[in-house]
Protein backbone atom coordinates (compact mmCIF):
# COMPACT_ATOMS: atom_id res chain seq x y z
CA UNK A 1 133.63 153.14 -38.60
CA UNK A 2 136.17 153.12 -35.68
CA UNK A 3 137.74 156.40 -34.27
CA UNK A 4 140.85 155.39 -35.74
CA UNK A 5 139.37 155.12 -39.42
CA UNK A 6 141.38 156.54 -42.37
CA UNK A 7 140.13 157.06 -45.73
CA UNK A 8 142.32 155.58 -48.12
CA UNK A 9 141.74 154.03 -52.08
CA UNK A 10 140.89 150.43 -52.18
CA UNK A 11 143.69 148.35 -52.67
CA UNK A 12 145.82 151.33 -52.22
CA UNK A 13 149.39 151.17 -50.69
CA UNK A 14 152.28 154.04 -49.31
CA UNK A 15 154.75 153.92 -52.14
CA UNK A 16 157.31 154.42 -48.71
CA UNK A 17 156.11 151.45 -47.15
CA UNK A 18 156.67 149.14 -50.58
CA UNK A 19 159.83 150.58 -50.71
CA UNK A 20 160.59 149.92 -47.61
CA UNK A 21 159.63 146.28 -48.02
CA UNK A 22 161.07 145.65 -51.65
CA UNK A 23 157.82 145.58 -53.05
CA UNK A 24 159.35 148.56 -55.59
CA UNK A 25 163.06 147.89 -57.78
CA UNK A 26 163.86 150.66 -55.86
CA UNK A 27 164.62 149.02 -52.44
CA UNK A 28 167.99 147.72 -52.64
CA UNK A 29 167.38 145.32 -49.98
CA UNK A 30 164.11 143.30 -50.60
CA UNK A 31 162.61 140.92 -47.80
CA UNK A 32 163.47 137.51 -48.10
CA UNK A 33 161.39 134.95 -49.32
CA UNK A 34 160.23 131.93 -46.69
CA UNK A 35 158.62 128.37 -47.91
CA UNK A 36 155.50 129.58 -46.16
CA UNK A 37 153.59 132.78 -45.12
CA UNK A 38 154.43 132.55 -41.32
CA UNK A 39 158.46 132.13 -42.16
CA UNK A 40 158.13 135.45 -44.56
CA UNK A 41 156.43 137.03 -41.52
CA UNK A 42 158.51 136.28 -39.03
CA UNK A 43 161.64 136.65 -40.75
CA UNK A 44 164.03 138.99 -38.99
CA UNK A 45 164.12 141.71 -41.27
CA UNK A 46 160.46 141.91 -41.10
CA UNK A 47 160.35 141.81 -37.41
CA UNK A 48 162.43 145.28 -37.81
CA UNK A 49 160.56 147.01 -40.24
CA UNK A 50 157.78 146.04 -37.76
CA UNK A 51 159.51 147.81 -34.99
CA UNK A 52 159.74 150.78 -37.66
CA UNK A 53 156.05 150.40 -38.06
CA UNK A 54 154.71 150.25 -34.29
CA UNK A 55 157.53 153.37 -33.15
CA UNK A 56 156.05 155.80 -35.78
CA UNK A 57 154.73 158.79 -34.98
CA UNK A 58 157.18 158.48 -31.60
CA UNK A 59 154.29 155.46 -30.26
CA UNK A 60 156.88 153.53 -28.47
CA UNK A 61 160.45 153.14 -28.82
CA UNK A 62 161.56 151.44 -32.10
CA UNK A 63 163.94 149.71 -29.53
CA UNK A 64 160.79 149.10 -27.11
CA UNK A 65 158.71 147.69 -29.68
CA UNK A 66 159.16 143.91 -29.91
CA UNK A 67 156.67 142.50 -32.34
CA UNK A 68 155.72 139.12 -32.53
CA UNK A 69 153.47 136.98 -35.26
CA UNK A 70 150.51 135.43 -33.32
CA UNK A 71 149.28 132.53 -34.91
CA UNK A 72 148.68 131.12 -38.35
CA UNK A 73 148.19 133.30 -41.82
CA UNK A 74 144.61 133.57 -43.02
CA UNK A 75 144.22 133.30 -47.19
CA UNK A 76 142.08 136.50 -47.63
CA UNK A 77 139.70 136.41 -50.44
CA UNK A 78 137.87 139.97 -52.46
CA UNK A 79 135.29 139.86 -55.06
CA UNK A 80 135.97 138.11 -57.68
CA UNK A 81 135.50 139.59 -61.51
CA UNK A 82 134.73 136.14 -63.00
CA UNK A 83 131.50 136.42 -60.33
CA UNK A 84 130.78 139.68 -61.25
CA UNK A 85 130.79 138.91 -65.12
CA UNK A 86 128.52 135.53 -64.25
CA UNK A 87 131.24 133.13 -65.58
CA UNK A 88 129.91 129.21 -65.01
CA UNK A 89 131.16 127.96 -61.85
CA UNK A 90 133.19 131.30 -60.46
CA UNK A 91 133.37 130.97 -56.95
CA UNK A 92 132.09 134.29 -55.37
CA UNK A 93 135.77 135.18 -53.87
CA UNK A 94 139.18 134.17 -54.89
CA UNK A 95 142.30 134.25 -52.62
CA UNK A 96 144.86 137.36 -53.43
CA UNK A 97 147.20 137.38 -50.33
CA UNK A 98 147.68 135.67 -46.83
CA UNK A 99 148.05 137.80 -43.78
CA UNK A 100 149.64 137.30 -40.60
CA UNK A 101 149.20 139.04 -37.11
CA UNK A 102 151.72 141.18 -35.24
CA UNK A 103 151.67 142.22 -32.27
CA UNK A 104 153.59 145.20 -30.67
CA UNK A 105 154.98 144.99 -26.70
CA UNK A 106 152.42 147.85 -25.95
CA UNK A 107 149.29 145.96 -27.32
CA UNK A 108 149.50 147.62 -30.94
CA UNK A 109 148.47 145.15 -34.00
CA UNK A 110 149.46 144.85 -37.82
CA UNK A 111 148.60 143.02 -40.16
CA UNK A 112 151.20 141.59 -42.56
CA UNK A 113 150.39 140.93 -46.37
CA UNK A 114 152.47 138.13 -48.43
CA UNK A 115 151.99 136.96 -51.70
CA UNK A 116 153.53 133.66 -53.35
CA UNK A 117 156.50 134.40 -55.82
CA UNK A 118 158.90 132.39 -57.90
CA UNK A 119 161.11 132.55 -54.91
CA UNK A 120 158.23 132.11 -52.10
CA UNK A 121 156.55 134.01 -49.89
CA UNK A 122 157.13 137.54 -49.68
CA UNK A 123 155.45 140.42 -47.41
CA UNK A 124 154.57 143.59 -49.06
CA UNK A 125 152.74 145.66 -47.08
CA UNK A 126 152.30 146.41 -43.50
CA UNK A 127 148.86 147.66 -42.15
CA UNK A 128 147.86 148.62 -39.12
CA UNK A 129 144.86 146.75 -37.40
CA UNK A 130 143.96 143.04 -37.67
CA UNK A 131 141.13 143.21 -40.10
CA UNK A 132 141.79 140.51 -41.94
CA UNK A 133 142.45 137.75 -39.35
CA UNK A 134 139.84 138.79 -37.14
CA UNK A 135 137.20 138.32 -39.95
CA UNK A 136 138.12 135.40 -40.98
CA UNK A 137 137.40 134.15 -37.56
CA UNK A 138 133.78 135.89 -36.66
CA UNK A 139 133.44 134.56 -40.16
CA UNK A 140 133.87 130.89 -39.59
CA UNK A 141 132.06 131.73 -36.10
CA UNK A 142 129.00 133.00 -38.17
CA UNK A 143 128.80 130.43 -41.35
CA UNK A 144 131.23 127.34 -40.18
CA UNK A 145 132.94 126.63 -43.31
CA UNK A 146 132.45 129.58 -45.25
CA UNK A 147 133.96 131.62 -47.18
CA UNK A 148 135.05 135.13 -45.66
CA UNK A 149 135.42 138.01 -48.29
CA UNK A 150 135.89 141.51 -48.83
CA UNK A 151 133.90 143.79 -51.19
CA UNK A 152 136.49 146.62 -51.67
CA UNK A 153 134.61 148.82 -53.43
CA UNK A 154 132.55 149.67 -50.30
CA UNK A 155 135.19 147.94 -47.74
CA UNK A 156 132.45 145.40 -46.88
CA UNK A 157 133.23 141.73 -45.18
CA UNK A 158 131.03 138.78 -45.79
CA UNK A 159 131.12 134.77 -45.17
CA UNK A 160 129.05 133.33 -47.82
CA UNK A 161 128.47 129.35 -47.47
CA UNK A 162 125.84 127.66 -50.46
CA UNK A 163 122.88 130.17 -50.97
CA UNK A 164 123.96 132.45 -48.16
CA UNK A 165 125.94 135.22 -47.89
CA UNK A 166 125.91 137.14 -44.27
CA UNK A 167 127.14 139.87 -43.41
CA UNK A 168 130.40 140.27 -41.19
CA UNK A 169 130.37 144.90 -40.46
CA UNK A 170 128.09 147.65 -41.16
CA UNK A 171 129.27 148.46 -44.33
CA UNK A 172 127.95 144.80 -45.62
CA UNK A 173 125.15 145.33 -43.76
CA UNK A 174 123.98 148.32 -45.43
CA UNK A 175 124.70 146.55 -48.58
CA UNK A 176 122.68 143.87 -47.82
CA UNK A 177 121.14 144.06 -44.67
CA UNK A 178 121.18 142.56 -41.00
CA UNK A 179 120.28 139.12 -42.34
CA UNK A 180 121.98 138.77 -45.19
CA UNK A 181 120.81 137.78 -48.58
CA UNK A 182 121.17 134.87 -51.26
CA UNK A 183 123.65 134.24 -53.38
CA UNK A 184 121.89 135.08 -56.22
CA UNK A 185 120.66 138.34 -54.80
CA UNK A 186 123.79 139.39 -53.99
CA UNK A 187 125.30 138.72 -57.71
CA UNK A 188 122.47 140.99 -59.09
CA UNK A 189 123.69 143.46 -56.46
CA UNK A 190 127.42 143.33 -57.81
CA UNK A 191 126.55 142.95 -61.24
CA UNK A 192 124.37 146.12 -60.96
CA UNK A 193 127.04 148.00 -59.43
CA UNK A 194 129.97 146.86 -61.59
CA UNK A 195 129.23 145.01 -64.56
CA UNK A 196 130.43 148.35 -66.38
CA UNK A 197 133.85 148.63 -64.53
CA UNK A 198 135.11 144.95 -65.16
CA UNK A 199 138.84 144.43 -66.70
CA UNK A 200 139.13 145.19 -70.12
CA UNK A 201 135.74 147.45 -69.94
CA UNK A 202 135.97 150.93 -71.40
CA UNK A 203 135.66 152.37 -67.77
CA UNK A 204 138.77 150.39 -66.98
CA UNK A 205 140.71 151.59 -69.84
CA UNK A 206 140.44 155.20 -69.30
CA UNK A 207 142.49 154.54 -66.01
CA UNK A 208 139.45 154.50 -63.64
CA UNK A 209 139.35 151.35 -62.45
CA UNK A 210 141.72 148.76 -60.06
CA UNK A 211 141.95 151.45 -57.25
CA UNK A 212 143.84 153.84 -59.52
CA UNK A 213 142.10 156.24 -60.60
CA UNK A 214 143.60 159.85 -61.60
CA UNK A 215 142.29 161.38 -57.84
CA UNK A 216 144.54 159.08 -55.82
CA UNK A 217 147.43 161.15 -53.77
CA UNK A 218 150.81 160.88 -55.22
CA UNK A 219 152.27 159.75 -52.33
CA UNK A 220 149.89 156.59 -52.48
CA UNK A 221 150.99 153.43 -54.78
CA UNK A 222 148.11 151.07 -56.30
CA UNK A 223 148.59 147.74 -54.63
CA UNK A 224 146.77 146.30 -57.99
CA UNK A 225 150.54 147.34 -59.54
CA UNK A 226 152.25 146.53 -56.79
CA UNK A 227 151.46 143.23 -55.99
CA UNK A 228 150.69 141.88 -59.52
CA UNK A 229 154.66 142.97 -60.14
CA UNK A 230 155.52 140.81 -57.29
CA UNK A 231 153.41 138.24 -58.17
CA UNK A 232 153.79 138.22 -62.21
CA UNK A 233 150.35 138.95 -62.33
CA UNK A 234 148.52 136.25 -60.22
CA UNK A 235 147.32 138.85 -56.83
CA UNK A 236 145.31 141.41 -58.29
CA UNK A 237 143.97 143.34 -55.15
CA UNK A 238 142.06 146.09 -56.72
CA UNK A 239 140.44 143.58 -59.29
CA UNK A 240 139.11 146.14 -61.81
CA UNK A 241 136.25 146.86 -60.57
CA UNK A 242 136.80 150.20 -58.63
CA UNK A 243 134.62 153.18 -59.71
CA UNK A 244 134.78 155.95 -56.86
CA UNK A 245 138.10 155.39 -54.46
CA UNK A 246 136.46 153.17 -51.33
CA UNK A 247 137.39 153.23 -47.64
CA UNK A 248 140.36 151.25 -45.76
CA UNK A 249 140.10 150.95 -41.59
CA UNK A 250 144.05 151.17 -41.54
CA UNK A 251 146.35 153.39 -42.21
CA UNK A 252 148.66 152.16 -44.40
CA UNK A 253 152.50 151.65 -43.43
């Protein structure tokens, strides 16, 4: 873990920052939707809730700040429930939000979460660090033409391609070592350590699972609410599966 680590709930979101970004019926003035992921980010209101973002905490001027989007969106993938409960054919991962890049005039990064609504793209959250892109690419560096995931539960990130699944930080290694491990291996591995907790389980209906469980800080919103409101159900960040509240490398907006 990085100096700049925070402990956070998986999947877990400021309810500030979703207000700020119309994520909650409270913000009276939403983000606009764009036709594609790179539009939403780069949409002028988002550039200045980015310049919010990068001056808090007195950083830099909000004036100063400047953010840009650097490159494309990445589709980021977490472990998928159908995998865990060994449906026929479930892919391993399954896409719940793109995420762009920004980039602050004093070197800090973001990284900026949309999800597809009626209307189009939409960012709803703002976190700092670049996580997500910079997977995907040691990812495709590691397995070329894999798929790059996240485990939530233990903030892991894998590229799994056929058979193999590698690990891409030291959380997946400890999960399943320096050289990775077969598919197979690494369902029993899931399966072992939440078969129990799946949707519609009696773990998840006493409240415990998703990333919302009854010792997450009020001022903290569940992203597995959040988003699924957003997205009439269809991004489902937390995925049911969340026993004990995991770790997040960013601090949340």
């Amino acid at each position: 873990m990085n100096a700049h680590a925070r402990a956070l709930g998986a999947g877990l979101l400021s309810a500030a920052a979703l207000v700020a970004l119309g994520a909650v019926p409270a913000a009276a003035d939403a983000p606009p939707s764009a036709a594609t992921p790179e539009k939403a980010a780069a949409a002028p209101a988002t550039l200045e809730t980015l310049s919010r973002f990068f001056a808090r905490d007195g950083a830099l001027a909000r004036s100063a700040a400047r953010p840009r989007i650097e490159g494309t969106s990445v589709p980021v993938r977490v472990l998928s429930p159908d995998f865990v409960a060994g449906k026929a054919g479930a892919p391993v991962a399954r896409v719940e939000f793109h995420a762009s890049k920004a980039v602050a005039s004093d070197g800090q990064t973001a990284s900026l979460w949309t999800v597809r609504q009626a209307g189009g793209w939409q960012v709803v959250n703002i976190a700092t660090g670049d996580d997500e892109i910079r997977y995907a690419a040691q990812g495709a560096r590691a397995l070329p033409g894999g798929v790059v995931f996240r485990e939530p539960q233990i903030d892991a990130w894998y590229v799994q391609k056929g058979a193999k699944v590698l690990p891409l930080d030291e959380d997946a290694v400890r999960a399943v070592g320096r050289n990775g491990t077969s598919l197979a291996a690494y369902r029993e591995r899931v399966v072992k350590a939440y078969g129990d907790k799946l949707p519609a389980s009696a773990y998840a209906r006493k409240g415990a699972a998703g990333g919302y469980a009854t010792q997450a800080p009020a001022h903290e919103e569940p992203l597995v609410t959040a988003v699924a409101a957003m997205a009439g159900g269809g991004a489902v960040l937390a995925l049911g599966l969340i026993g004990a509240r995991a770790r997040r490398r960013r601090r949340t907006a």
